[in-house]
C-alpha atoms as a PDB file:
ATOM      1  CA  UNK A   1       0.000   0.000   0.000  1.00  0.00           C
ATOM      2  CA  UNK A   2       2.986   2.647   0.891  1.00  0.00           C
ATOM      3  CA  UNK A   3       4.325   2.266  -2.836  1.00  0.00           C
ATOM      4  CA  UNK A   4       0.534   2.428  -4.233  1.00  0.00           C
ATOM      5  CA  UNK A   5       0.420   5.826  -2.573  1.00  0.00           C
ATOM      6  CA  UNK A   6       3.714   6.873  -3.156  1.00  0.00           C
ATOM      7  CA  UNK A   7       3.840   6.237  -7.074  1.00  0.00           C
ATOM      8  CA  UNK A   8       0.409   7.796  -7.274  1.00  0.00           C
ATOM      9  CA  UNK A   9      -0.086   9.893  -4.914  1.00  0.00           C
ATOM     10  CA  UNK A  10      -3.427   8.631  -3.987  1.00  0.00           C
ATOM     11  CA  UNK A  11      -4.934   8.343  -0.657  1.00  0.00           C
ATOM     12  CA  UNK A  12      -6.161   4.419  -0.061  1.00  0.00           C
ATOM     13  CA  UNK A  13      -8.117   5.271   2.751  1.00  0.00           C
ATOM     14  CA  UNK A  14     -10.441   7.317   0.764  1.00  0.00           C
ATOM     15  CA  UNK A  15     -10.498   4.902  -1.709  1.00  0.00           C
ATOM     16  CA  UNK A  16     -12.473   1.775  -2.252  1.00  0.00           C
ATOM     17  CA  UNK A  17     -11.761  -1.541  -3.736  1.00  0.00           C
ATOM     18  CA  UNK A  18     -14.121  -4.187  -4.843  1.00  0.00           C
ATOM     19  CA  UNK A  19     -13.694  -7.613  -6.424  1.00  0.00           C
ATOM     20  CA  UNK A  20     -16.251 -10.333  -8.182  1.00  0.00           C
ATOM     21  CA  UNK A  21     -14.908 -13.628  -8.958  1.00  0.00           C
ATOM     22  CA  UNK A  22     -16.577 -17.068 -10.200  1.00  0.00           C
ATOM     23  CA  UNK A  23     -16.108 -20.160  -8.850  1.00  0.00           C
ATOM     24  CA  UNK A  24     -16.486 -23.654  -9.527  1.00  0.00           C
ATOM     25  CA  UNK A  25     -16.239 -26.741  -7.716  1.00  0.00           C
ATOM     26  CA  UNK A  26     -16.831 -30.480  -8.939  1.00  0.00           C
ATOM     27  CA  UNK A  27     -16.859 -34.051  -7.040  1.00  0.00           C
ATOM     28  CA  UNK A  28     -17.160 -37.029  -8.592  1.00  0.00           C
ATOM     29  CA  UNK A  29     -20.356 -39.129  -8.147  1.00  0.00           C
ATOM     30  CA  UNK A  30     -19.402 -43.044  -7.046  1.00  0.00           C
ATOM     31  CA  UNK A  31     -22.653 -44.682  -6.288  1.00  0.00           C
ATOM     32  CA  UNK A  32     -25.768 -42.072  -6.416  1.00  0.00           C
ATOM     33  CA  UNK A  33     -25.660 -39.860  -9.186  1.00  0.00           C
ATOM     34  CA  UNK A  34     -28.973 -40.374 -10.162  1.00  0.00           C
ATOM     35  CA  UNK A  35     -30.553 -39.530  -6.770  1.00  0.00           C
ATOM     36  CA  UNK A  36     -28.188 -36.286  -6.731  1.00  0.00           C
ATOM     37  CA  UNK A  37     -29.717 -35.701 -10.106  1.00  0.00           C
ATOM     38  CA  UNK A  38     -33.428 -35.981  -9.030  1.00  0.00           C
ATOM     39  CA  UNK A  39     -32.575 -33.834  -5.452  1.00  0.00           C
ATOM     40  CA  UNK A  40     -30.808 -31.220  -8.196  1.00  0.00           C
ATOM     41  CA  UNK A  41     -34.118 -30.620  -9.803  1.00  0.00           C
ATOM     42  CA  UNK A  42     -36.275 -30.528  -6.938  1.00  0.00           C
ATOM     43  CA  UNK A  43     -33.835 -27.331  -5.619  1.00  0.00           C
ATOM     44  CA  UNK A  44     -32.577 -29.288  -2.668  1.00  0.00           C
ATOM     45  CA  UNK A  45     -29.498 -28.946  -3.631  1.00  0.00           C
ATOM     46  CA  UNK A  46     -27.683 -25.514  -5.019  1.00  0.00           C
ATOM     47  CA  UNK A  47     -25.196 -27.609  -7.616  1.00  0.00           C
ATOM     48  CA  UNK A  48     -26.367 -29.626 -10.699  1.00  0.00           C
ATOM     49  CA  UNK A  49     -25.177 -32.939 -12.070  1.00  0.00           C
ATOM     50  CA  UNK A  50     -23.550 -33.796 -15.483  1.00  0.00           C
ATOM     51  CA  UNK A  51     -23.143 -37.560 -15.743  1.00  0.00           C
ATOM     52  CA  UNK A  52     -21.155 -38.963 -12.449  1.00  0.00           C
ATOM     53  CA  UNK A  53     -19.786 -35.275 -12.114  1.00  0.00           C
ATOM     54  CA  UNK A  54     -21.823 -32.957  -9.202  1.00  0.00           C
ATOM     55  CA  UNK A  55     -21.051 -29.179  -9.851  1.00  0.00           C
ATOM     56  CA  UNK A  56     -21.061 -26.284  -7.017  1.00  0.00           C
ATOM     57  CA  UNK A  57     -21.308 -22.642  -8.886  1.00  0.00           C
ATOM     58  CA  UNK A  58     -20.629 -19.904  -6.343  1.00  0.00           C
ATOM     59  CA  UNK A  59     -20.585 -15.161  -7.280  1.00  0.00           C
ATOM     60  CA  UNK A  60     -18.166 -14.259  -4.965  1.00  0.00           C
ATOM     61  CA  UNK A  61     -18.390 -10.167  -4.262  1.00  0.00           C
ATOM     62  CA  UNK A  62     -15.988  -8.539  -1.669  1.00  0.00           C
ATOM     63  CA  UNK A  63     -15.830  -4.754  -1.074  1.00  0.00           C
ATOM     64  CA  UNK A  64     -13.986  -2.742   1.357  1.00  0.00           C
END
């Protein structure tokens, strides 16, 4: 932060930062992916399945 403010002569405590990112996670389905599948559509779950593969898709917004 010192060398921020140095080479630009802002002041970081009057300004603000904010940062979105996607992310996505994925587990493999051994024995149940058709149950997963079913609990999926009924909105149980917040992930969705794609074959034997159960995805988790997660907005991640952090401002200061």
């Amino acid at each position: 932060m010192a060398v921020l403010e140095h080479d630009t002569n802002a002041d970081l405590t009057q300004a603000s930062t904010y940062i979105t990112a996607d992310a996505t996670a994925s587990i493999e389905l051994w024995f149940i992916p058709g149950i997963m599948d079913m609990l999926g559509k009924t909105g149980a779950l917040s992930g969705r399945v794609e074959g034997k593969m159960y995805y988790i898709d997660k907005e991640i917004n952090y401002s200061y």
